[in-house]
PDB file of N, CA and C in Angstrom:
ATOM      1  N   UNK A   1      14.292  37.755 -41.049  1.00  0.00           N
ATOM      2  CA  UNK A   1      14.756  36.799 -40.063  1.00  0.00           C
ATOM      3  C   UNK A   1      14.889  35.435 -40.714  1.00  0.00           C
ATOM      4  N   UNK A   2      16.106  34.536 -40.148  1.00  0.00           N
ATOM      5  CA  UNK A   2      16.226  33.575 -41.184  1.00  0.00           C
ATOM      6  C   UNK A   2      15.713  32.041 -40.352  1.00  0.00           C
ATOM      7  N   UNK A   3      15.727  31.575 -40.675  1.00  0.00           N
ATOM      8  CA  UNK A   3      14.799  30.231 -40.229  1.00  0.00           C
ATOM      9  C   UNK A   3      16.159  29.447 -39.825  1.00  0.00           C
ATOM     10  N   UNK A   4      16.593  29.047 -38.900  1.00  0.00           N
ATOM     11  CA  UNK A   4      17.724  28.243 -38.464  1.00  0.00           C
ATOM     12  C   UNK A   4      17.842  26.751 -39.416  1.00  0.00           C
ATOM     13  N   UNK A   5      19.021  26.391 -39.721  1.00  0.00           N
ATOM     14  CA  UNK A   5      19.339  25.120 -40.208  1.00  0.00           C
ATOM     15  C   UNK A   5      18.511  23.962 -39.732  1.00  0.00           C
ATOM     16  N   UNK A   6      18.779  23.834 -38.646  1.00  0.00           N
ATOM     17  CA  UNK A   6      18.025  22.617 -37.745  1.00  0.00           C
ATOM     18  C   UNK A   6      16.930  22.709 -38.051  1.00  0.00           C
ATOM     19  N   UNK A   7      15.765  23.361 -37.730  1.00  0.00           N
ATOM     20  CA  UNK A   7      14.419  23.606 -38.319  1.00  0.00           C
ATOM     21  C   UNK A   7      14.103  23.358 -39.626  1.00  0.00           C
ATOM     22  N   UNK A   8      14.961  23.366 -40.834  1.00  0.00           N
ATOM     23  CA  UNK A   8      14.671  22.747 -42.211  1.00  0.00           C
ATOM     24  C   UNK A   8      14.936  21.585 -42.296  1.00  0.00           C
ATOM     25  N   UNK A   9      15.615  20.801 -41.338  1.00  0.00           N
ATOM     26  CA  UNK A   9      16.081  19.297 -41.680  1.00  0.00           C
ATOM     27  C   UNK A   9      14.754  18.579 -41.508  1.00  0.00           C
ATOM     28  N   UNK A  10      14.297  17.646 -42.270  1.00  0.00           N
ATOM     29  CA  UNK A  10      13.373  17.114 -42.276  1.00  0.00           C
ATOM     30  C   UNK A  10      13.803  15.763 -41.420  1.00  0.00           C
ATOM     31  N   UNK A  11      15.126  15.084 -41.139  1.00  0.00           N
ATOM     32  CA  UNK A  11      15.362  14.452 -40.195  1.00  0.00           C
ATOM     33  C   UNK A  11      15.293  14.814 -38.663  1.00  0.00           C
ATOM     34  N   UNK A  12      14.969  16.179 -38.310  1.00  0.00           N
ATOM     35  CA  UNK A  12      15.119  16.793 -37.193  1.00  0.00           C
ATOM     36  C   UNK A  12      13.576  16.843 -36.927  1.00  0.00           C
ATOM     37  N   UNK A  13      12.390  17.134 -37.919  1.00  0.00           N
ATOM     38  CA  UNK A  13      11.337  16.532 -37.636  1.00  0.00           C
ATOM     39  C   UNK A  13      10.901  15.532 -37.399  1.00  0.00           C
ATOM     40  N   UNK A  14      11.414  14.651 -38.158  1.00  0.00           N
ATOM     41  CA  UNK A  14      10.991  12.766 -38.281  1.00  0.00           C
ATOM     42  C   UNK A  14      11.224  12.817 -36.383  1.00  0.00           C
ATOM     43  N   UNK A  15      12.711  12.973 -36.189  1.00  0.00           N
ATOM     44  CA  UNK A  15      12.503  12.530 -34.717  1.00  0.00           C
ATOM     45  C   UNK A  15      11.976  13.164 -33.610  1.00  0.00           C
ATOM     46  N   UNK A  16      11.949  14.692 -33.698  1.00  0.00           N
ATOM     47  CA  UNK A  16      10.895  14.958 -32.862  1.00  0.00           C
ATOM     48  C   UNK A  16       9.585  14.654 -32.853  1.00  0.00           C
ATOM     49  N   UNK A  17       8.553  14.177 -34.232  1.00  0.00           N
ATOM     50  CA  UNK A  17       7.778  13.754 -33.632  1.00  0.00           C
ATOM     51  C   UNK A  17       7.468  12.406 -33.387  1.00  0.00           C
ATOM     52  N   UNK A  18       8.667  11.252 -33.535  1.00  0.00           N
ATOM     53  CA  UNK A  18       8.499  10.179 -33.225  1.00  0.00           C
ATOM     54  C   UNK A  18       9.036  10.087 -31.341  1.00  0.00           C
ATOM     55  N   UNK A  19       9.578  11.197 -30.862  1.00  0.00           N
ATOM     56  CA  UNK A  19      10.060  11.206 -29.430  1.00  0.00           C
ATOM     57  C   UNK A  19       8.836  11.907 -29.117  1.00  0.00           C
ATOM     58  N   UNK A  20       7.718  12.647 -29.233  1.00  0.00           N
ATOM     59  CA  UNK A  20       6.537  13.070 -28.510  1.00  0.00           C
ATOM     60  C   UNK A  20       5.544  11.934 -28.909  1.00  0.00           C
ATOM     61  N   UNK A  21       5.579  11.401 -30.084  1.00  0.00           N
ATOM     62  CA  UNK A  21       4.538  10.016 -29.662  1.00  0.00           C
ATOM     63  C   UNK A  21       5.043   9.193 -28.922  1.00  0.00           C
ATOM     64  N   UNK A  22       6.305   9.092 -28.586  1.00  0.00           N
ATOM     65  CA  UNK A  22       6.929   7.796 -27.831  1.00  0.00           C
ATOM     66  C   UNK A  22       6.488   8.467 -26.639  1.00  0.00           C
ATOM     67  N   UNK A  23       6.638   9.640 -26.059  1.00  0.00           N
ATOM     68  CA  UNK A  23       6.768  10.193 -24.815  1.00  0.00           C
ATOM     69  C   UNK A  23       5.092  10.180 -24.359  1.00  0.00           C
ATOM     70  N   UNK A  24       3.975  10.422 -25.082  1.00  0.00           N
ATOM     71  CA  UNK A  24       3.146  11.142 -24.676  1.00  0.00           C
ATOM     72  C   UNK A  24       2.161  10.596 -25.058  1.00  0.00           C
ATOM     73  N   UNK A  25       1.989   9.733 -26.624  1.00  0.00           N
ATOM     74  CA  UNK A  25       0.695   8.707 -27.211  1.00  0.00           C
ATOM     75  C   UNK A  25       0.469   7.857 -27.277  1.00  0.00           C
ATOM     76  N   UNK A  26       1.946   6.756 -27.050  1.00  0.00           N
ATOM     77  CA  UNK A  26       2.393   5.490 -27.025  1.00  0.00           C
ATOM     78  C   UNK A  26       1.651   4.626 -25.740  1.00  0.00           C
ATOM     79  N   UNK A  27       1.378   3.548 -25.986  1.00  0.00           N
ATOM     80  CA  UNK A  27       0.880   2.439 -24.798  1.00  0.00           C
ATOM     81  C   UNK A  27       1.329   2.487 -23.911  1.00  0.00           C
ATOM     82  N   UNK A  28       2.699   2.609 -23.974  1.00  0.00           N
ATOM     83  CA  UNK A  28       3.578   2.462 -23.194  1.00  0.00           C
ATOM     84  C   UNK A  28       4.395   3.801 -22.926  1.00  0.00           C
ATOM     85  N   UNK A  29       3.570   4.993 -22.946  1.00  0.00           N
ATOM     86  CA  UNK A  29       4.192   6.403 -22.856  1.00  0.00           C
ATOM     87  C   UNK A  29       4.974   6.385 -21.378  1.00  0.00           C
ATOM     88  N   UNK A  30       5.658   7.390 -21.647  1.00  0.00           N
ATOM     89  CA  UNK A  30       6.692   7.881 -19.935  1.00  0.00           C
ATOM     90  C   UNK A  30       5.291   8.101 -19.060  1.00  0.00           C
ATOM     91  N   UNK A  31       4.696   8.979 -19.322  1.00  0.00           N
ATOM     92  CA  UNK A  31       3.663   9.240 -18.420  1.00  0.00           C
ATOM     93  C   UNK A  31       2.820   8.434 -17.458  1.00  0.00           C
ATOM     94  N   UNK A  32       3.169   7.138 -18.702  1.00  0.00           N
ATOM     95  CA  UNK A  32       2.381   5.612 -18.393  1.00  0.00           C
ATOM     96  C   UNK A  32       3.398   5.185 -17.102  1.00  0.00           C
ATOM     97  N   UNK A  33       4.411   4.799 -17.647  1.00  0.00           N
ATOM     98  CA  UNK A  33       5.385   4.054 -17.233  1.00  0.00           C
ATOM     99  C   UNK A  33       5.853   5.309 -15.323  1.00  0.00           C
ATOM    100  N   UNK A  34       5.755   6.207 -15.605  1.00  0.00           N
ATOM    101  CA  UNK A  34       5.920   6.930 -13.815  1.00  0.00           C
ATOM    102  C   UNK A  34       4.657   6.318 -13.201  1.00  0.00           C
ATOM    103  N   UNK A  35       3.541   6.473 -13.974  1.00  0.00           N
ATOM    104  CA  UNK A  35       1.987   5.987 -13.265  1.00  0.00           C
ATOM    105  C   UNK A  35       2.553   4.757 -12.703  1.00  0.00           C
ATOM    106  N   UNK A  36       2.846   3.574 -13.293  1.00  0.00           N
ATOM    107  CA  UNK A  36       3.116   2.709 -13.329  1.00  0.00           C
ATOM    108  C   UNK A  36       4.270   2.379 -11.433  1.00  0.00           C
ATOM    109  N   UNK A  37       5.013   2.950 -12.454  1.00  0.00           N
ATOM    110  CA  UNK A  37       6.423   2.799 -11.182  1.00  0.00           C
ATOM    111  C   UNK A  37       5.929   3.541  -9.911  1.00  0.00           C
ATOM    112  N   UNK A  38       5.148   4.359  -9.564  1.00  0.00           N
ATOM    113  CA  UNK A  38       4.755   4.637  -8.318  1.00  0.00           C
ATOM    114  C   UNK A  38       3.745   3.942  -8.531  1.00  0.00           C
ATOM    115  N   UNK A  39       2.350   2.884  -8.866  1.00  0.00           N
ATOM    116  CA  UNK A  39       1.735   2.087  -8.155  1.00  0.00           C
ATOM    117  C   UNK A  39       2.747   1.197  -7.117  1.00  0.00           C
ATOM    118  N   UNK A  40       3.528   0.777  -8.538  1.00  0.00           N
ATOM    119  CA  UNK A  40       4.781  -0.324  -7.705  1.00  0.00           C
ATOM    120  C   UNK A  40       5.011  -0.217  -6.581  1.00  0.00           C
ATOM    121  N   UNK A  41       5.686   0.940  -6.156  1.00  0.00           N
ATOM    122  CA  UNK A  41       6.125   1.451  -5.440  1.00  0.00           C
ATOM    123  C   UNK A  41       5.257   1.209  -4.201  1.00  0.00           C
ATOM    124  N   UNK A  42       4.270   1.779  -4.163  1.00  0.00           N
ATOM    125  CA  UNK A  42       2.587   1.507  -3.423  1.00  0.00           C
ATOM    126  C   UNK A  42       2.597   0.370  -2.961  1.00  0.00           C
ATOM    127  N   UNK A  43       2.596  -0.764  -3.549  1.00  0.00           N
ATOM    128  CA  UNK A  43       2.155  -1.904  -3.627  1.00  0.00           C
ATOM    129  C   UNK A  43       3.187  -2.741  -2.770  1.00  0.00           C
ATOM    130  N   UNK A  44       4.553  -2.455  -2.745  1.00  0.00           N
ATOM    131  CA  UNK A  44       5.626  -3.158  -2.369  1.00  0.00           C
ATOM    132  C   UNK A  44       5.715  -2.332  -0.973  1.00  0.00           C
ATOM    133  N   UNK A  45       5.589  -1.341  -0.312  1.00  0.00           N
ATOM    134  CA  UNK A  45       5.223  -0.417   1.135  1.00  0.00           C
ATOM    135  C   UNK A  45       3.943  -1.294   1.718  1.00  0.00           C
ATOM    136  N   UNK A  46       3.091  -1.190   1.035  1.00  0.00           N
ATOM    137  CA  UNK A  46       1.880  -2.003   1.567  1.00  0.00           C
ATOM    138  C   UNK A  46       2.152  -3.732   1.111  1.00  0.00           C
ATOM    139  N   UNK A  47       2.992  -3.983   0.904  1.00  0.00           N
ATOM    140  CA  UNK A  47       3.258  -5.394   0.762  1.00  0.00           C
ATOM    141  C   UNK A  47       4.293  -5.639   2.546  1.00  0.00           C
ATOM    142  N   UNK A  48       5.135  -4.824   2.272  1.00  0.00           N
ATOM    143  CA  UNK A  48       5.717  -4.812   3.184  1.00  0.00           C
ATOM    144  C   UNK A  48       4.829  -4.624   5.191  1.00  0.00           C
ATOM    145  N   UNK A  49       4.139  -3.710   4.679  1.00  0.00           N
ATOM    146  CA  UNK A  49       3.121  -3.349   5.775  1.00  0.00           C
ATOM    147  C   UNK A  49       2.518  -5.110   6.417  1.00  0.00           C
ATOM    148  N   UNK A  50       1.840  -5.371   5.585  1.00  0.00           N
ATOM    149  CA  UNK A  50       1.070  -6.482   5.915  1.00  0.00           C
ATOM    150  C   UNK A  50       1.606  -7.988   6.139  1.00  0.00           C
ATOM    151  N   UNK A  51       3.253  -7.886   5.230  1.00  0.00           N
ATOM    152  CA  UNK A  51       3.955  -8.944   6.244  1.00  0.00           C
ATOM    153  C   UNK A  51       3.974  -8.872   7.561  1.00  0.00           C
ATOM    154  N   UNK A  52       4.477  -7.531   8.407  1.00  0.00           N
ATOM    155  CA  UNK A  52       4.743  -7.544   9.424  1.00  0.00           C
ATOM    156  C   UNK A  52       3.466  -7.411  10.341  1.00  0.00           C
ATOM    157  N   UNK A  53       2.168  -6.692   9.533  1.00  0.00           N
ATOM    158  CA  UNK A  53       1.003  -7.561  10.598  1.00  0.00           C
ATOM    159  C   UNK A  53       0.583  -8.526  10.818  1.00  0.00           C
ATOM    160  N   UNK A  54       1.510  -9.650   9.507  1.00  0.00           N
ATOM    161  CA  UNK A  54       0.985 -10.865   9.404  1.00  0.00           C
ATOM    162  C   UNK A  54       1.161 -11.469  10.225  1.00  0.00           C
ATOM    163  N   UNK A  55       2.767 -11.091  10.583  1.00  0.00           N
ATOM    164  CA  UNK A  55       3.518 -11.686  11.475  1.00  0.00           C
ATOM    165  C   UNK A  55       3.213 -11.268  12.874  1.00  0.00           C
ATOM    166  N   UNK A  56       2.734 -10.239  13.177  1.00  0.00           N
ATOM    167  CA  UNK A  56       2.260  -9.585  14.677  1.00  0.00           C
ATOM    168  C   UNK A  56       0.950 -10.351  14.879  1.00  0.00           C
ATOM    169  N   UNK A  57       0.077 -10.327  14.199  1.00  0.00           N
ATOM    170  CA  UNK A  57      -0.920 -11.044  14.225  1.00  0.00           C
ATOM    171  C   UNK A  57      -0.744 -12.707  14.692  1.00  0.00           C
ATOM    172  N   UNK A  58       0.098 -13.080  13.978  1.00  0.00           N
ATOM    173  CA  UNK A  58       0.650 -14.953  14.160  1.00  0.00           C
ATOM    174  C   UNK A  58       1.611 -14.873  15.624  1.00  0.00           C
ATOM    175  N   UNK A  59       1.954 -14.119  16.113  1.00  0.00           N
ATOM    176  CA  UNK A  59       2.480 -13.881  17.510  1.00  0.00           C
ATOM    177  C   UNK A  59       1.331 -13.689  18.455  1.00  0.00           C
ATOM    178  N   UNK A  60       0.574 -12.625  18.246  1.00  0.00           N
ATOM    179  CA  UNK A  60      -0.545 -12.392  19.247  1.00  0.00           C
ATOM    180  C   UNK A  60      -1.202 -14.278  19.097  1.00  0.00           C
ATOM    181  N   UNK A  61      -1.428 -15.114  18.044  1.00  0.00           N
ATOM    182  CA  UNK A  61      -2.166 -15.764  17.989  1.00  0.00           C
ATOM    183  C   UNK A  61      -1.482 -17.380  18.902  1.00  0.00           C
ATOM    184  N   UNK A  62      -0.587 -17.186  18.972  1.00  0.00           N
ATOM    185  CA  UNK A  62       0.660 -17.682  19.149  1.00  0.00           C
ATOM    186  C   UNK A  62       0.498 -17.455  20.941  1.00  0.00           C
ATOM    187  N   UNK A  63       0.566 -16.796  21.153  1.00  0.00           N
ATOM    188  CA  UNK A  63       0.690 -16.365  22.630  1.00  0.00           C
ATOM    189  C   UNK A  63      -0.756 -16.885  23.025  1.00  0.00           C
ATOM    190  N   UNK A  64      -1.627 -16.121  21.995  1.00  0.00           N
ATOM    191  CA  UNK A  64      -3.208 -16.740  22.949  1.00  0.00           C
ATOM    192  C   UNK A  64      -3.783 -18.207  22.726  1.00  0.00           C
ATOM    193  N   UNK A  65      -2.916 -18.679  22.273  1.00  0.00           N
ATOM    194  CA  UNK A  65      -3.167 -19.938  22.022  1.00  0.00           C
ATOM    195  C   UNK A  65      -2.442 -20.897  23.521  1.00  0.00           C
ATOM    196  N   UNK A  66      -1.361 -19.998  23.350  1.00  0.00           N
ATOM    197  CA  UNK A  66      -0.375 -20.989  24.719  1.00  0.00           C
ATOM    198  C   UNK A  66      -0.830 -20.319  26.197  1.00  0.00           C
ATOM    199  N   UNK A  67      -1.188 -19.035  26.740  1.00  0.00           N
ATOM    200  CA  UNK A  67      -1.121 -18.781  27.518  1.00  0.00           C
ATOM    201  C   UNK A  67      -2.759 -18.826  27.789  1.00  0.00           C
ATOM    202  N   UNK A  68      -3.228 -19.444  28.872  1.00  0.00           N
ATOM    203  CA  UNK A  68      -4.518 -19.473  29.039  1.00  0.00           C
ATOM    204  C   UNK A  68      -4.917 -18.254  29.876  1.00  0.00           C
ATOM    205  N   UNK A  69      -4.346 -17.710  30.730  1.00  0.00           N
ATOM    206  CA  UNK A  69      -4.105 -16.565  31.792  1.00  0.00           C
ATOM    207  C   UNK A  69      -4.650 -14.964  30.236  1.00  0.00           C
ATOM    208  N   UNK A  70      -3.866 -15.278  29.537  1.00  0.00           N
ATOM    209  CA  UNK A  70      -3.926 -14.296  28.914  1.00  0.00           C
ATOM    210  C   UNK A  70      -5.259 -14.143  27.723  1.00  0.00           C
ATOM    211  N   UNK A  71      -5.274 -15.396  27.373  1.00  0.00           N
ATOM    212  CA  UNK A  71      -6.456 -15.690  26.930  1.00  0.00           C
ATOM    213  C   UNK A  71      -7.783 -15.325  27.470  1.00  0.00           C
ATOM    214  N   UNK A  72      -8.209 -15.425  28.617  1.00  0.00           N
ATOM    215  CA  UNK A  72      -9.024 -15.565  30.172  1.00  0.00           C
ATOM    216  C   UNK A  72      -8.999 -14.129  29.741  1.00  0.00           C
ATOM    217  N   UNK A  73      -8.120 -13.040  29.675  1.00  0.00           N
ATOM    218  CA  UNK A  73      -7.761 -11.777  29.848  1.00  0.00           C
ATOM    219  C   UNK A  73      -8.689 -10.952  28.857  1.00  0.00           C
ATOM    220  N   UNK A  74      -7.744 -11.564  28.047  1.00  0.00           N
ATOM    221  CA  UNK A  74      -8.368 -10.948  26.160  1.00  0.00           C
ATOM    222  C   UNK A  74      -9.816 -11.573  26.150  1.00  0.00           C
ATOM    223  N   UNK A  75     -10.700 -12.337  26.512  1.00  0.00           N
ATOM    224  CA  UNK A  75     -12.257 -12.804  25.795  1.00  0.00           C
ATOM    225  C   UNK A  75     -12.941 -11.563  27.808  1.00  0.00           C
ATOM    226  N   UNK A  76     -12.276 -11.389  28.477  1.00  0.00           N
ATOM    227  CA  UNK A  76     -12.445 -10.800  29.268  1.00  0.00           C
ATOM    228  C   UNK A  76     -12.924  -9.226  29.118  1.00  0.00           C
ATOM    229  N   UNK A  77     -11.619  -8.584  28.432  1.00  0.00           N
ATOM    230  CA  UNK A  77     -11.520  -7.403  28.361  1.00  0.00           C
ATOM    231  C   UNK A  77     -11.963  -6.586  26.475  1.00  0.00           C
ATOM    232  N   UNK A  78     -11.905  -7.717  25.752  1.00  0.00           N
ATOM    233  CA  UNK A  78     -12.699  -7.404  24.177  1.00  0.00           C
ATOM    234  C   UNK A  78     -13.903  -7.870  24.382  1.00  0.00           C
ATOM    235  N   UNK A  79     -14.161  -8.730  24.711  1.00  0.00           N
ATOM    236  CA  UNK A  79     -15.830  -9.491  24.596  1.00  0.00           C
ATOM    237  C   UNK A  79     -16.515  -9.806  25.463  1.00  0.00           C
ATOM    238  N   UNK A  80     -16.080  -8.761  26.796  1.00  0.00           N
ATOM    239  CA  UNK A  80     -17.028  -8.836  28.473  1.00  0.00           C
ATOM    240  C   UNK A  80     -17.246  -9.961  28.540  1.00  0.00           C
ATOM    241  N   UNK A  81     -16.651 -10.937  28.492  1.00  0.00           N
ATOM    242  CA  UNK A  81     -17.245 -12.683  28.942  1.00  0.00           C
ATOM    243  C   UNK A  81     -17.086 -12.478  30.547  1.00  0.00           C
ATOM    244  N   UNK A  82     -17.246 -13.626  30.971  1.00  0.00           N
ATOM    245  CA  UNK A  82     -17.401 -13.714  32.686  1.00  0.00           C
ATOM    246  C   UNK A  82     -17.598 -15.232  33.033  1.00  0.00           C
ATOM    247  N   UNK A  83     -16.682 -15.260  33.948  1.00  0.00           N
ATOM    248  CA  UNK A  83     -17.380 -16.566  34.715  1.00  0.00           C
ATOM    249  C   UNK A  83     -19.009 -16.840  34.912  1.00  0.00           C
ATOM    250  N   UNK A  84     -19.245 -18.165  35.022  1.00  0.00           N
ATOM    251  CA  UNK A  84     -21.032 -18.318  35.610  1.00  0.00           C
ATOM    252  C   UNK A  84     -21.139 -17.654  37.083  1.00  0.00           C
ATOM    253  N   UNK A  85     -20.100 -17.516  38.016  1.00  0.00           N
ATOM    254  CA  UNK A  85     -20.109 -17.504  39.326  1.00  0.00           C
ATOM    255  C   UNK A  85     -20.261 -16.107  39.269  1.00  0.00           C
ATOM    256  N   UNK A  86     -19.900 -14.638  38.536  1.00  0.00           N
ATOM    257  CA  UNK A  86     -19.457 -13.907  38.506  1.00  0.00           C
ATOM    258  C   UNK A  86     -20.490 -12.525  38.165  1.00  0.00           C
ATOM    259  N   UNK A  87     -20.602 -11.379  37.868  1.00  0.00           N
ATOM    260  CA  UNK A  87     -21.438 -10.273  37.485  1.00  0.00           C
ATOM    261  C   UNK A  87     -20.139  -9.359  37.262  1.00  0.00           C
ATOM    262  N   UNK A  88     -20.478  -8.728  36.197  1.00  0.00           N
ATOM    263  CA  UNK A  88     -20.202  -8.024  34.856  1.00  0.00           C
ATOM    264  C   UNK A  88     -20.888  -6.007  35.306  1.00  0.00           C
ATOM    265  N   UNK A  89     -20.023  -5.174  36.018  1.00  0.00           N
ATOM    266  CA  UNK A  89     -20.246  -3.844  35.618  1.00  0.00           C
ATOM    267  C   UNK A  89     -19.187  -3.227  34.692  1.00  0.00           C
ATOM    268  N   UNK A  90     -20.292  -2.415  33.803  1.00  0.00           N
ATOM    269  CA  UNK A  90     -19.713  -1.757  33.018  1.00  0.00           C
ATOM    270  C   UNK A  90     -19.746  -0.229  33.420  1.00  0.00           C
ATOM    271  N   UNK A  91     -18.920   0.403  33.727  1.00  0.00           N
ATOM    272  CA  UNK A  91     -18.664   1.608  34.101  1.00  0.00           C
ATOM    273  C   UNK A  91     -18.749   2.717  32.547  1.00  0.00           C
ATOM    274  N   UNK A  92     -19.510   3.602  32.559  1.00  0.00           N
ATOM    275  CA  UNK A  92     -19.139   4.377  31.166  1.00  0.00           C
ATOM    276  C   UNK A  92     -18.920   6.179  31.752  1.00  0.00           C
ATOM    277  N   UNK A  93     -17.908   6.318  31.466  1.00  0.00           N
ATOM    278  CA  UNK A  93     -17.431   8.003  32.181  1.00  0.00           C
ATOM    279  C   UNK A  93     -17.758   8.859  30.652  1.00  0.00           C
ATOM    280  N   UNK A  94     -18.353   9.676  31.237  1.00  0.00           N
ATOM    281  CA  UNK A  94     -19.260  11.084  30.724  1.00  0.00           C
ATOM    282  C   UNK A  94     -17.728  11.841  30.505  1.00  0.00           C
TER     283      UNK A  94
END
């Protein structure tokens, strides 16, 4: 059986194994660089995420700042506050 041309070129070695250290040992390997590009990826979804709670958040804050009715509502219904005049049941269903 005869050993193919390509396989004796010693230029056909040089670059295969300078394309598996580039690919696979390098600092900066492919393997690196996908790791890489899906953190990104990650990072810019959850970048995106937290603008728009930023912004939901600065609306809710926005509203409870101007509307006192609603305000009254929310320290009402998150943090059981109460008038002095007033009594507080808490109902808890089984």
């Amino acid at each position: 059986m005869q050993i193919p041309k390509i396989l004796k070129n010693k230029y056909f070695w040089i670059i295969a194994v300078f394309l598996v250290i580039i690919l696979f040992f390098d600092a900066n390997s492919m393997l690196h660089q996908i790791k890489l590009s899906r953190n990104l990826s990650e990072a810019r979804s959850m970048n995106a995420f937290y603008k728009e709670e930023i912004k939901r958040q600065e609306e809710f804050l926005k509203k409870l700042n101007s509307d006192d009715d609603f305000a009254e509502k929310y320290a009402r219904e998150k943090y059981l506050m109460k008038r002095d005049d007033e009594d507080v049941f808490i109902v808890v269903e089984e």
